[in-house]
PDB file of N, CA and C in Angstrom:
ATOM      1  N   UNK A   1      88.622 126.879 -16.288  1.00  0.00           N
ATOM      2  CA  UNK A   1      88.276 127.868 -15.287  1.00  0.00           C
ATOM      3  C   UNK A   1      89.006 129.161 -15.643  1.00  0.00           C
ATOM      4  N   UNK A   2      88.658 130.179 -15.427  1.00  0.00           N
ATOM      5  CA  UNK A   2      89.144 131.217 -15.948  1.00  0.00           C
ATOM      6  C   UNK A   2      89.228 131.754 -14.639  1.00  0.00           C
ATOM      7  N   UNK A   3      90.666 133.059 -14.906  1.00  0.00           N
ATOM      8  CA  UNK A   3      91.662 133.488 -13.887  1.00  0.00           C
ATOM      9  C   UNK A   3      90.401 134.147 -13.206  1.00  0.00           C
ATOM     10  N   UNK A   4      89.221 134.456 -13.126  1.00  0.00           N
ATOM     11  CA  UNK A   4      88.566 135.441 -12.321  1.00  0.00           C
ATOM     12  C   UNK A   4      88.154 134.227 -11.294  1.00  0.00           C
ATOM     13  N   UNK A   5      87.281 133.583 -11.603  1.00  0.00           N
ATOM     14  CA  UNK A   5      86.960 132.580 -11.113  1.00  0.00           C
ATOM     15  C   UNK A   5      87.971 131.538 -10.140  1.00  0.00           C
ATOM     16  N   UNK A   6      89.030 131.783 -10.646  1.00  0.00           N
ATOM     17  CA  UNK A   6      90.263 130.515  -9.824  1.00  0.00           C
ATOM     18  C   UNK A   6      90.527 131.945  -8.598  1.00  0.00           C
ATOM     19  N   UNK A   7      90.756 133.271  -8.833  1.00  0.00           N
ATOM     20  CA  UNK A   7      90.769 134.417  -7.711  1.00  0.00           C
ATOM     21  C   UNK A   7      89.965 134.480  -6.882  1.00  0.00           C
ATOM     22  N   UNK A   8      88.788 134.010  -7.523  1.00  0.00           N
ATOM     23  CA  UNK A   8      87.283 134.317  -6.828  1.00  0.00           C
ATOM     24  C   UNK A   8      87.939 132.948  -5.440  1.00  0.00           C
ATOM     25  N   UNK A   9      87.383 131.802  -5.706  1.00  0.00           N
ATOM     26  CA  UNK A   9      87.307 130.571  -5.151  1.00  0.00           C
ATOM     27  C   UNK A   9      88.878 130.671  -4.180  1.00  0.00           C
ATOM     28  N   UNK A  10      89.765 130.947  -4.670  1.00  0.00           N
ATOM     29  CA  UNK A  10      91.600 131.274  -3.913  1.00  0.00           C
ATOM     30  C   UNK A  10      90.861 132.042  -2.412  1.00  0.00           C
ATOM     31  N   UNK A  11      89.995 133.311  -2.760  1.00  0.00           N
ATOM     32  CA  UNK A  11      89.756 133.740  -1.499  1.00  0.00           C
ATOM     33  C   UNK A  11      88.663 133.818  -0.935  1.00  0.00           C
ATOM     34  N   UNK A  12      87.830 132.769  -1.545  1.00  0.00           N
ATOM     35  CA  UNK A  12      86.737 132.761  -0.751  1.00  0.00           C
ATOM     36  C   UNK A  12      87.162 131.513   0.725  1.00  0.00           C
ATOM     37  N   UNK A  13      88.343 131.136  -0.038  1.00  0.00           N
ATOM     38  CA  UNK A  13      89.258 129.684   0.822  1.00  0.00           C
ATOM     39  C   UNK A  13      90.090 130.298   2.043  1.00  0.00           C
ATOM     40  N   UNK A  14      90.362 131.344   1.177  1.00  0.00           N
ATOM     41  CA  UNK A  14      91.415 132.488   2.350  1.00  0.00           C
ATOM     42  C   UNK A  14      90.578 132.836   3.681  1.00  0.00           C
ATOM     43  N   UNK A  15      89.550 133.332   3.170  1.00  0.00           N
ATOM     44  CA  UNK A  15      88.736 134.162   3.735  1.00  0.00           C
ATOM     45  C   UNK A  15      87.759 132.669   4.724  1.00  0.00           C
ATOM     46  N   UNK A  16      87.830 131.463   4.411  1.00  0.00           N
ATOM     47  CA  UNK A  16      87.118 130.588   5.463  1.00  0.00           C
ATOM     48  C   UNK A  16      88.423 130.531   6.021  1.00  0.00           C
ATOM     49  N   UNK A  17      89.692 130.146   5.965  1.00  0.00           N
ATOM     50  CA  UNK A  17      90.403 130.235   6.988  1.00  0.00           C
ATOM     51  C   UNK A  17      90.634 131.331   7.766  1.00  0.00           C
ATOM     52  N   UNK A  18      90.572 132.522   7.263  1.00  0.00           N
ATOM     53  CA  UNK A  18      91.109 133.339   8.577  1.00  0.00           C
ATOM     54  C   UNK A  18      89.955 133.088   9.497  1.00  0.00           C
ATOM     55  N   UNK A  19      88.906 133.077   9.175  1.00  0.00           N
ATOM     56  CA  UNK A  19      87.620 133.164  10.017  1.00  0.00           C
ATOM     57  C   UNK A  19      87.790 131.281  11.064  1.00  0.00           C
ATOM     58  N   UNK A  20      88.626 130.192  10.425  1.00  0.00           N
ATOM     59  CA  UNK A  20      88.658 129.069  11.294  1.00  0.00           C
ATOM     60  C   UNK A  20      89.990 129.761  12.364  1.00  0.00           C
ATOM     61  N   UNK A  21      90.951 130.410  11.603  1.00  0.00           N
ATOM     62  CA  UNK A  21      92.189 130.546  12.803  1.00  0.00           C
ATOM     63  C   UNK A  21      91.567 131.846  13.725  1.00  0.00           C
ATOM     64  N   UNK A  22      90.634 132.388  13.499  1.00  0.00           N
ATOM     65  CA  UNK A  22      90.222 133.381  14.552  1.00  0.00           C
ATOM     66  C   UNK A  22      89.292 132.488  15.468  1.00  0.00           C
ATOM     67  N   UNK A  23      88.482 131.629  15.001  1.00  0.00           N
ATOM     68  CA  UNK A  23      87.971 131.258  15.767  1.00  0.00           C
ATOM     69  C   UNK A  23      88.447 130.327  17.260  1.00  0.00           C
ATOM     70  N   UNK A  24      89.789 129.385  16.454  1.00  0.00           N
ATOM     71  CA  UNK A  24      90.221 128.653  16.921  1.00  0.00           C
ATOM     72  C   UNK A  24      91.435 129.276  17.813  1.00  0.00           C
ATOM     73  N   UNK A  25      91.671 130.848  17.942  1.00  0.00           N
ATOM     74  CA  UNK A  25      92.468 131.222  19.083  1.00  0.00           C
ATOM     75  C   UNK A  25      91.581 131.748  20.241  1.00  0.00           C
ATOM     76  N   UNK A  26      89.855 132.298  19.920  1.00  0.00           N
ATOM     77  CA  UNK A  26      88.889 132.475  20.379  1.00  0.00           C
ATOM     78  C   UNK A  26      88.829 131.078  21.673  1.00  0.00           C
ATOM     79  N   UNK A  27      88.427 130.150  20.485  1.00  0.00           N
ATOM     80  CA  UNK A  27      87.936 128.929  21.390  1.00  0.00           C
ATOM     81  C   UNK A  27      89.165 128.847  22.083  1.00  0.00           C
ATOM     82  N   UNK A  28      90.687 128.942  22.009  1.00  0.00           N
ATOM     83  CA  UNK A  28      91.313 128.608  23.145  1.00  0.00           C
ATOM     84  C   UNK A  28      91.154 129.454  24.342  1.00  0.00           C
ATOM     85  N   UNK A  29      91.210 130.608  24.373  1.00  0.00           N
ATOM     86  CA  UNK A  29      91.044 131.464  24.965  1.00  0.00           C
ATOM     87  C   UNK A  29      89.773 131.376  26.372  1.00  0.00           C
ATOM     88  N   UNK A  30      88.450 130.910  25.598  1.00  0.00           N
ATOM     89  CA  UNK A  30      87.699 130.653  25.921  1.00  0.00           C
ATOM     90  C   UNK A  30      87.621 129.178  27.315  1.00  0.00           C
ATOM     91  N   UNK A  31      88.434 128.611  26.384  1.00  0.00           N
ATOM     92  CA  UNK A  31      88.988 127.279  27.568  1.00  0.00           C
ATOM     93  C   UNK A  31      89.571 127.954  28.445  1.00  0.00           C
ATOM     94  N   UNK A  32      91.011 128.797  28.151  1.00  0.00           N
ATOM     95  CA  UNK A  32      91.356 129.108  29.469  1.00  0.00           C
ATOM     96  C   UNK A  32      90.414 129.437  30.145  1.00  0.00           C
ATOM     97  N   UNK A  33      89.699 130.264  30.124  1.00  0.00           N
ATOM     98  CA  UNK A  33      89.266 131.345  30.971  1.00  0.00           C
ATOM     99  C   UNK A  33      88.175 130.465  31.981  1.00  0.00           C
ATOM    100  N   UNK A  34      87.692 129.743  30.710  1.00  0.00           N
ATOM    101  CA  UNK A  34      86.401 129.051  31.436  1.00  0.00           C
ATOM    102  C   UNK A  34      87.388 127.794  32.436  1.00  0.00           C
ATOM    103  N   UNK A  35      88.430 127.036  32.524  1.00  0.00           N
ATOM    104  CA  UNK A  35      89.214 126.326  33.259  1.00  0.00           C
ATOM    105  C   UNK A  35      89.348 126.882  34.823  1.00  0.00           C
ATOM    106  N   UNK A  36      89.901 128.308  34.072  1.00  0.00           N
ATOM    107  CA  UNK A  36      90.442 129.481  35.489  1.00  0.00           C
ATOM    108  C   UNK A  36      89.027 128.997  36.062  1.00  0.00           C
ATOM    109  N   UNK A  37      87.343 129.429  35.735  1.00  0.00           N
ATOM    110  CA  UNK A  37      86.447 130.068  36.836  1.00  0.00           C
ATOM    111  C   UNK A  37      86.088 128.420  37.233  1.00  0.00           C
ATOM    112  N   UNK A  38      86.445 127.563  36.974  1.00  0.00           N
ATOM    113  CA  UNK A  38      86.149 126.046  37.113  1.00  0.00           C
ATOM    114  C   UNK A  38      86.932 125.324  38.529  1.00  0.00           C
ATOM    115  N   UNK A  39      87.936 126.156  38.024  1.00  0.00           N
ATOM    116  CA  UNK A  39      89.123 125.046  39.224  1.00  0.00           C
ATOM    117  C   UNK A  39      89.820 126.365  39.960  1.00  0.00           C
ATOM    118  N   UNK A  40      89.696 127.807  39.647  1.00  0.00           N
ATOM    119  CA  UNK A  40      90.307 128.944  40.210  1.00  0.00           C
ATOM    120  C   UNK A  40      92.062 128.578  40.563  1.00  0.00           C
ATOM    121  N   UNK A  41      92.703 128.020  39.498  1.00  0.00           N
ATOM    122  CA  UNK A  41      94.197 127.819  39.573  1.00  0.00           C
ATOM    123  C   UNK A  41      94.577 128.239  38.458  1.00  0.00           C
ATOM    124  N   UNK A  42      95.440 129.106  38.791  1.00  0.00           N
ATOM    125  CA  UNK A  42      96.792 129.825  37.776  1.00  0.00           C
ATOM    126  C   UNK A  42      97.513 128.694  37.236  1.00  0.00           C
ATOM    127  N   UNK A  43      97.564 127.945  37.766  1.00  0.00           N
ATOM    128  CA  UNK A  43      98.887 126.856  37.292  1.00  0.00           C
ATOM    129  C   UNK A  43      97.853 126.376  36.239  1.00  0.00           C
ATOM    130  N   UNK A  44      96.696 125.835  36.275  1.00  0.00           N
ATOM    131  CA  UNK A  44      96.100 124.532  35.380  1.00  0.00           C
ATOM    132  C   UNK A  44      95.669 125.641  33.993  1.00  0.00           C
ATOM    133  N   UNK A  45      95.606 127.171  34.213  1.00  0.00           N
ATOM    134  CA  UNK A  45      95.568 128.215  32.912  1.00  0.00           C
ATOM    135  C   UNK A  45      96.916 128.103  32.211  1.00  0.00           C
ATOM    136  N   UNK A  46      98.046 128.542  33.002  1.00  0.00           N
ATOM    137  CA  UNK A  46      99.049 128.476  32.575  1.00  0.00           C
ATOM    138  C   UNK A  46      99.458 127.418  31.745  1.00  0.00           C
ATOM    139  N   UNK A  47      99.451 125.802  32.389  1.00  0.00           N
ATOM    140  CA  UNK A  47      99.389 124.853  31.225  1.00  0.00           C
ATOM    141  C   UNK A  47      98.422 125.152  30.201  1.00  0.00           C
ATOM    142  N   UNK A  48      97.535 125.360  29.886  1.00  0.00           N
ATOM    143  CA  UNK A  48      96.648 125.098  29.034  1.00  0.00           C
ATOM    144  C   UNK A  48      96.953 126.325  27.999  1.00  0.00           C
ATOM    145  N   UNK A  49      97.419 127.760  28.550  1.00  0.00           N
ATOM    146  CA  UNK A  49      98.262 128.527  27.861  1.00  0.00           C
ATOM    147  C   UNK A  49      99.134 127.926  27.024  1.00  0.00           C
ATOM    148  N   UNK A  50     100.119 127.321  27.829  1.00  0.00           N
ATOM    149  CA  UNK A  50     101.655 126.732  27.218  1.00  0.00           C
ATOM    150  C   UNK A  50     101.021 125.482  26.375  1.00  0.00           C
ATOM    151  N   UNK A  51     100.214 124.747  26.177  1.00  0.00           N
ATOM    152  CA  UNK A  51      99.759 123.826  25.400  1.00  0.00           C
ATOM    153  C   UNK A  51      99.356 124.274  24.120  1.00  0.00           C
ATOM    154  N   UNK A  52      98.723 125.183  23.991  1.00  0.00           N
ATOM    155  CA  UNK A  52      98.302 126.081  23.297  1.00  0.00           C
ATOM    156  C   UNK A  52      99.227 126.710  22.207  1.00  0.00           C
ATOM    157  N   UNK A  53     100.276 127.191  23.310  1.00  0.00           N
ATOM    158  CA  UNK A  53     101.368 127.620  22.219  1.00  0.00           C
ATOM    159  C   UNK A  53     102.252 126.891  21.528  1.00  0.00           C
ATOM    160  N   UNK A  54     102.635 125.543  22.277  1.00  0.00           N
ATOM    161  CA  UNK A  54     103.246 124.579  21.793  1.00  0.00           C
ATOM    162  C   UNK A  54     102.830 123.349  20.702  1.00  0.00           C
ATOM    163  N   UNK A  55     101.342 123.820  20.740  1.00  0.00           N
ATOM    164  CA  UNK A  55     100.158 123.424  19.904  1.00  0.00           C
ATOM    165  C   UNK A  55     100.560 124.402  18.630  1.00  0.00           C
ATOM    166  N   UNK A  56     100.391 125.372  18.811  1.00  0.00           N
ATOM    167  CA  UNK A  56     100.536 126.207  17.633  1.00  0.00           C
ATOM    168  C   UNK A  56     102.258 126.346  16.969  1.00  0.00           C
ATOM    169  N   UNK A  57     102.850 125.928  17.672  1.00  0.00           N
ATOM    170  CA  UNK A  57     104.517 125.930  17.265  1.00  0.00           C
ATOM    171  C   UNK A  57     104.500 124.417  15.979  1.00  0.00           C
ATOM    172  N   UNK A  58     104.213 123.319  16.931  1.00  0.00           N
ATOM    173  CA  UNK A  58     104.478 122.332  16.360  1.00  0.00           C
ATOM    174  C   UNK A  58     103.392 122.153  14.483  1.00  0.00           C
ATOM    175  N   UNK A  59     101.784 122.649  14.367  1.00  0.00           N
ATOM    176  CA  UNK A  59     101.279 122.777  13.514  1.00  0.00           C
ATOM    177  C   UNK A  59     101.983 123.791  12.664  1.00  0.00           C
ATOM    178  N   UNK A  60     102.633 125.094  13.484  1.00  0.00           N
ATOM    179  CA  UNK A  60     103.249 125.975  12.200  1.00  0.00           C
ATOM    180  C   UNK A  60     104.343 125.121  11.350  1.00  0.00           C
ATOM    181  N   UNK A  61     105.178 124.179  11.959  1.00  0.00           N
ATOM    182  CA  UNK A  61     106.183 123.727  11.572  1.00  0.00           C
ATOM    183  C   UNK A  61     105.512 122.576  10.482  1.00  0.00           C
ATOM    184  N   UNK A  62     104.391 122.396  10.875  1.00  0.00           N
ATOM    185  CA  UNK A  62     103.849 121.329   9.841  1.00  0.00           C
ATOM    186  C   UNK A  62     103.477 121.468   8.684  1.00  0.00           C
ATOM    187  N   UNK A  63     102.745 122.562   8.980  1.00  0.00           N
ATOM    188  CA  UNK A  63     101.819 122.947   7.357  1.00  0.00           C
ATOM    189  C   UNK A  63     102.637 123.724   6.830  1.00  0.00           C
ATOM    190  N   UNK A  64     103.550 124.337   7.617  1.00  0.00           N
ATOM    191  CA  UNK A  64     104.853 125.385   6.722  1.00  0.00           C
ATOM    192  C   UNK A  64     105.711 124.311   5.975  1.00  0.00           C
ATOM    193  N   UNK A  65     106.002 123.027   6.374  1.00  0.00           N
ATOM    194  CA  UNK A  65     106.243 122.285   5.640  1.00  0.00           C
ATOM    195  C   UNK A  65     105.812 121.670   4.527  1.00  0.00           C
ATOM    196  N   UNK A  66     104.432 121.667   4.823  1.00  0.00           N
ATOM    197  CA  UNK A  66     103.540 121.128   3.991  1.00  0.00           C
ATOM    198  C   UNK A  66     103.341 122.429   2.607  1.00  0.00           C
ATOM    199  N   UNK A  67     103.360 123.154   3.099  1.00  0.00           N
ATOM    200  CA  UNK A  67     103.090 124.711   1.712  1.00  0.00           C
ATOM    201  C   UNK A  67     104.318 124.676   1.007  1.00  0.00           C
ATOM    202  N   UNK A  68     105.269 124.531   1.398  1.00  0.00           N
ATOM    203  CA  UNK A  68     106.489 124.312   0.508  1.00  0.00           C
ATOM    204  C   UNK A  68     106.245 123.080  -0.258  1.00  0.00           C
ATOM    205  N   UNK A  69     105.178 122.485  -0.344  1.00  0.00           N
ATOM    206  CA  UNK A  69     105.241 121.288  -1.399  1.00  0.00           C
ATOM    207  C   UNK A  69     104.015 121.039  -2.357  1.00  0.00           C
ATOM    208  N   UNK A  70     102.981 121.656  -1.913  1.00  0.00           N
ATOM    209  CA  UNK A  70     101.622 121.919  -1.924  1.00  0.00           C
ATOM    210  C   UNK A  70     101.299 123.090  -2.158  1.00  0.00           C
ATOM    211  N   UNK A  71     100.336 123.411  -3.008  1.00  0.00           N
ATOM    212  CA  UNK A  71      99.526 124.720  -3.005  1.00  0.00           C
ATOM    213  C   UNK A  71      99.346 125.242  -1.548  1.00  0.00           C
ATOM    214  N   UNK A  72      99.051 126.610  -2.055  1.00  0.00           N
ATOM    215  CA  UNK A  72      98.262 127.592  -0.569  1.00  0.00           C
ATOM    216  C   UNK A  72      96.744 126.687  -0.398  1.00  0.00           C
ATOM    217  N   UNK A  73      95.627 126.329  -1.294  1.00  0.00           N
ATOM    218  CA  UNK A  73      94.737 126.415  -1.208  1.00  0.00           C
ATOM    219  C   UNK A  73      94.648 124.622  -0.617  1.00  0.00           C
ATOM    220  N   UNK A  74      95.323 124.054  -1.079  1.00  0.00           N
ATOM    221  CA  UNK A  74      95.459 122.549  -0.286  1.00  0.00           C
ATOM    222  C   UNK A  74      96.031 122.145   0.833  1.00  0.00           C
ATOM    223  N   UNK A  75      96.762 123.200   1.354  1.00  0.00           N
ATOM    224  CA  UNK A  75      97.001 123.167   2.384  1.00  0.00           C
ATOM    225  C   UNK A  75      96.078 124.180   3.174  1.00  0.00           C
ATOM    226  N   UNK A  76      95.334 125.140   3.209  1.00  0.00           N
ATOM    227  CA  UNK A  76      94.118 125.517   3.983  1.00  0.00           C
ATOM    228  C   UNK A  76      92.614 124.530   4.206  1.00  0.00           C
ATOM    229  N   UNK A  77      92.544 123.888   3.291  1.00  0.00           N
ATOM    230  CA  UNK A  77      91.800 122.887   3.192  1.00  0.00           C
ATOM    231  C   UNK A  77      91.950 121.857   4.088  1.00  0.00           C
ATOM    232  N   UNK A  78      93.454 121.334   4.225  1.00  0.00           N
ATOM    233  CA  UNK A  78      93.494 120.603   5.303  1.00  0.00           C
ATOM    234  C   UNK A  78      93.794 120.848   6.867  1.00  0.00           C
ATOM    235  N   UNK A  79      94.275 122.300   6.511  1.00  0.00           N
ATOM    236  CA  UNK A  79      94.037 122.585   7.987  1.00  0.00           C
ATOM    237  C   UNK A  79      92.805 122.655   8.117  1.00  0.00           C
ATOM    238  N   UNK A  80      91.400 123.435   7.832  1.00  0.00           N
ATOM    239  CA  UNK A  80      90.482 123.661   7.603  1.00  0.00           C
ATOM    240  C   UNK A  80      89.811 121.932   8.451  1.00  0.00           C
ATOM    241  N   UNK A  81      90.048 120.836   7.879  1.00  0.00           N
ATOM    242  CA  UNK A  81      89.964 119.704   8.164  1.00  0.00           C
ATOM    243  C   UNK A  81      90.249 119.203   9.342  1.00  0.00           C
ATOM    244  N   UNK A  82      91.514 119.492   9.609  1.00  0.00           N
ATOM    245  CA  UNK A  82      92.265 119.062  10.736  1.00  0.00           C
ATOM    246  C   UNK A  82      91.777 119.551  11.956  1.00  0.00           C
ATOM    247  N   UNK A  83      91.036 120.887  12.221  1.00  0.00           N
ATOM    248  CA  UNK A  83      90.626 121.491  12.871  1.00  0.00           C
ATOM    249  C   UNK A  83      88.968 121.509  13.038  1.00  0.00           C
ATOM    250  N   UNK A  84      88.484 120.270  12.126  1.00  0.00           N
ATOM    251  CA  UNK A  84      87.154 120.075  11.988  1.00  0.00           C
ATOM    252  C   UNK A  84      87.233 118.199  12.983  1.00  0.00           C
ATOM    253  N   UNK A  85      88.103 117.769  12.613  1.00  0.00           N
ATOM    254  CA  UNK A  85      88.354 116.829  13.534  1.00  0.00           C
ATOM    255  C   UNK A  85      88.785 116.724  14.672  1.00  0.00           C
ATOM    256  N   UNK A  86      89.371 117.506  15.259  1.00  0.00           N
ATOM    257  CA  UNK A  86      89.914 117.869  16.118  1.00  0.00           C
ATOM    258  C   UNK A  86      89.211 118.115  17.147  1.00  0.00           C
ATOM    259  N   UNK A  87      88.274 119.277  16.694  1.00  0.00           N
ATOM    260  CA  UNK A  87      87.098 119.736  17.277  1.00  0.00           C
ATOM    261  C   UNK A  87      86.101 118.499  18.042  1.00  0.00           C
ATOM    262  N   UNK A  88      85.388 118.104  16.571  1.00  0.00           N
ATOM    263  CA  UNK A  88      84.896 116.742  17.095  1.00  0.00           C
ATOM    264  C   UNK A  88      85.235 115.804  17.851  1.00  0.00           C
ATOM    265  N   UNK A  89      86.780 115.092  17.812  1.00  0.00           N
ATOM    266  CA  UNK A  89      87.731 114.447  18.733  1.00  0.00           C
ATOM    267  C   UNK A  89      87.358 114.756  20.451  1.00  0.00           C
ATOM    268  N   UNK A  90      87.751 116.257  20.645  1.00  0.00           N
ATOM    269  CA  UNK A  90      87.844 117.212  21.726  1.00  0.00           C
ATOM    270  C   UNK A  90      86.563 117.133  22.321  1.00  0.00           C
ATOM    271  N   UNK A  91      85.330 117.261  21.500  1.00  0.00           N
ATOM    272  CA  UNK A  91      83.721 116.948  21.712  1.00  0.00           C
ATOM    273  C   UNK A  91      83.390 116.166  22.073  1.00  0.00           C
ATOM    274  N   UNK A  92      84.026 115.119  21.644  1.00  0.00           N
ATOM    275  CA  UNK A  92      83.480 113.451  21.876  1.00  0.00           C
ATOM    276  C   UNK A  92      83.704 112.938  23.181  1.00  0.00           C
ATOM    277  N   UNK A  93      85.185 113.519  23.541  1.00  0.00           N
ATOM    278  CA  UNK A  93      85.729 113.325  24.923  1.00  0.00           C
ATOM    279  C   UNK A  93      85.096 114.004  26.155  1.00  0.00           C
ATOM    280  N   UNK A  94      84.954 115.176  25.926  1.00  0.00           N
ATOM    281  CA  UNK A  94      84.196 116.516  26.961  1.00  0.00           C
ATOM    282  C   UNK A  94      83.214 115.582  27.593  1.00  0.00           C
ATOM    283  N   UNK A  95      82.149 115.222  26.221  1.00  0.00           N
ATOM    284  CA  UNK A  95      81.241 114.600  26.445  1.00  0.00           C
ATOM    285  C   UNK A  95      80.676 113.357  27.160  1.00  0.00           C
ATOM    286  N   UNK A  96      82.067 112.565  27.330  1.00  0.00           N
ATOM    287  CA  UNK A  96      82.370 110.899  27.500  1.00  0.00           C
ATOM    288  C   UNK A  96      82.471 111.276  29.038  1.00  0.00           C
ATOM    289  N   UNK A  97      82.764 112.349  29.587  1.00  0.00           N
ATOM    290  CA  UNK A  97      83.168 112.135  31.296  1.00  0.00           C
ATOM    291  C   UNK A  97      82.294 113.193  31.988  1.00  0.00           C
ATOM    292  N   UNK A  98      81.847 113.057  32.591  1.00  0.00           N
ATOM    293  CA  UNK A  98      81.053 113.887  33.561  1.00  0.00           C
ATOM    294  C   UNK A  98      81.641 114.452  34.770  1.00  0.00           C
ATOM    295  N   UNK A  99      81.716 115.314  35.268  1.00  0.00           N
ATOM    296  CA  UNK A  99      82.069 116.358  36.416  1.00  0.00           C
ATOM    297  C   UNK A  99      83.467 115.883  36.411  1.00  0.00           C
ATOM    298  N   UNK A 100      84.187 115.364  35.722  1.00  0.00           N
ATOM    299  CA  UNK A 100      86.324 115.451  35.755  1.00  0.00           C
ATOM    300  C   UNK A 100      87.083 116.327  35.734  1.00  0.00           C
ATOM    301  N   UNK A 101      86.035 117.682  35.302  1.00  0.00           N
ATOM    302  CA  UNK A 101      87.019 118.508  34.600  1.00  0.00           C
ATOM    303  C   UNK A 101      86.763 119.942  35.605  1.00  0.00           C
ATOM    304  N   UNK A 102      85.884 119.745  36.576  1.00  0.00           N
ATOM    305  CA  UNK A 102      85.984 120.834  37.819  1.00  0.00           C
ATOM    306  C   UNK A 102      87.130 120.402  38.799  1.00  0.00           C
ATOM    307  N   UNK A 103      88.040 119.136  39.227  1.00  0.00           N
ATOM    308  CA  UNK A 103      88.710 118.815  40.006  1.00  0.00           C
ATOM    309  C   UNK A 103      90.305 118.893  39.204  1.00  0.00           C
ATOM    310  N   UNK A 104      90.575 119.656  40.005  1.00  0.00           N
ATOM    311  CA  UNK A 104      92.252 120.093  39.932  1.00  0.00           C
ATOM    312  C   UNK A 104      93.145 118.456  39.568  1.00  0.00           C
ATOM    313  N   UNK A 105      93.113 117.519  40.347  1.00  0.00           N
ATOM    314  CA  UNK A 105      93.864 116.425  40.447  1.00  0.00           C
ATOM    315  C   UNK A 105      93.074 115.520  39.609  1.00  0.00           C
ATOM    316  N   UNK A 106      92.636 115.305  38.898  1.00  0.00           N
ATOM    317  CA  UNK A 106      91.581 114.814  37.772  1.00  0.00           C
ATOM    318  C   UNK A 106      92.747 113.953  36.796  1.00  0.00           C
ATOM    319  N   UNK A 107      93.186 112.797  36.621  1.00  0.00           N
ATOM    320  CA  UNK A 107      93.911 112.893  35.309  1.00  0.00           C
ATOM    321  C   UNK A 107      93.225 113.340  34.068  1.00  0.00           C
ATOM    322  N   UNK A 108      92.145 113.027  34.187  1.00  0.00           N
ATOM    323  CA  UNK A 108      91.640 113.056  32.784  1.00  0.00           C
ATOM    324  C   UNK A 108      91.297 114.504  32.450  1.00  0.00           C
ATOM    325  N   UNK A 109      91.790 115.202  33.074  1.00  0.00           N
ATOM    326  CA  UNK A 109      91.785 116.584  33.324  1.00  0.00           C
ATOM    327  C   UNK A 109      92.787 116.981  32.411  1.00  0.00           C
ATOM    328  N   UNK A 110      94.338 116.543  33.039  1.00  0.00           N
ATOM    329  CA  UNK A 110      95.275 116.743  32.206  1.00  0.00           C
ATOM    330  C   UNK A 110      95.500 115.845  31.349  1.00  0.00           C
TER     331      UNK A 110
END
């Protein structure tokens, strides 16, 4: 493979992740908001805020671990992944319960 080609493919990899981590602060965002007009409580945004961030604390600590041992491009890949399952995971569940997620006291809520 020649250096143009290994540059080329480096950011065409770059360039699908920024577009998954934009999306994926989008889609949180999107939860809050849509939670707030669902259940109209500050508190159940606020968690889902603080989940969010503590979500994003604990993955920085991961894959920052993980890049210190690993390429840049193998470790976007698996975030890339991780966030393709995740998704689906999150989908599968939404899907599995019907009207749980308009009621404040819901466990399956939290």
């Amino acid at each position: 493979m020649t250096p143009k080609n290994h540059y080329s493919v480096f950011h065409h990899v770059l360039g699908n992740n920024f577009i998954a981590g934009t999306t994926n602060a989008f889609i949180w965002f999107a939860l809050t908001y849509w939670t707030f007009l669902e259940t109209r409580s500050v508190l159940v945004t606020s968690w889902i805020g603080g989940i969010f961030t503590v979500a994003n604390m604990f993955s920085t600590l991961f894959l920052g671990a993980f890049v210190d041992h690993h390429t840049k491009k193998n470790v976007m890949i698996v975030s890339s992944l991780m966030s393709l399952v995740f998704y689906i995971l999150a989908a599968l569940i939404y899907f599995s319960y019907d009207g749980t997620w308009t009621d404040i006291t819901s466990f399956r809520l939290w």
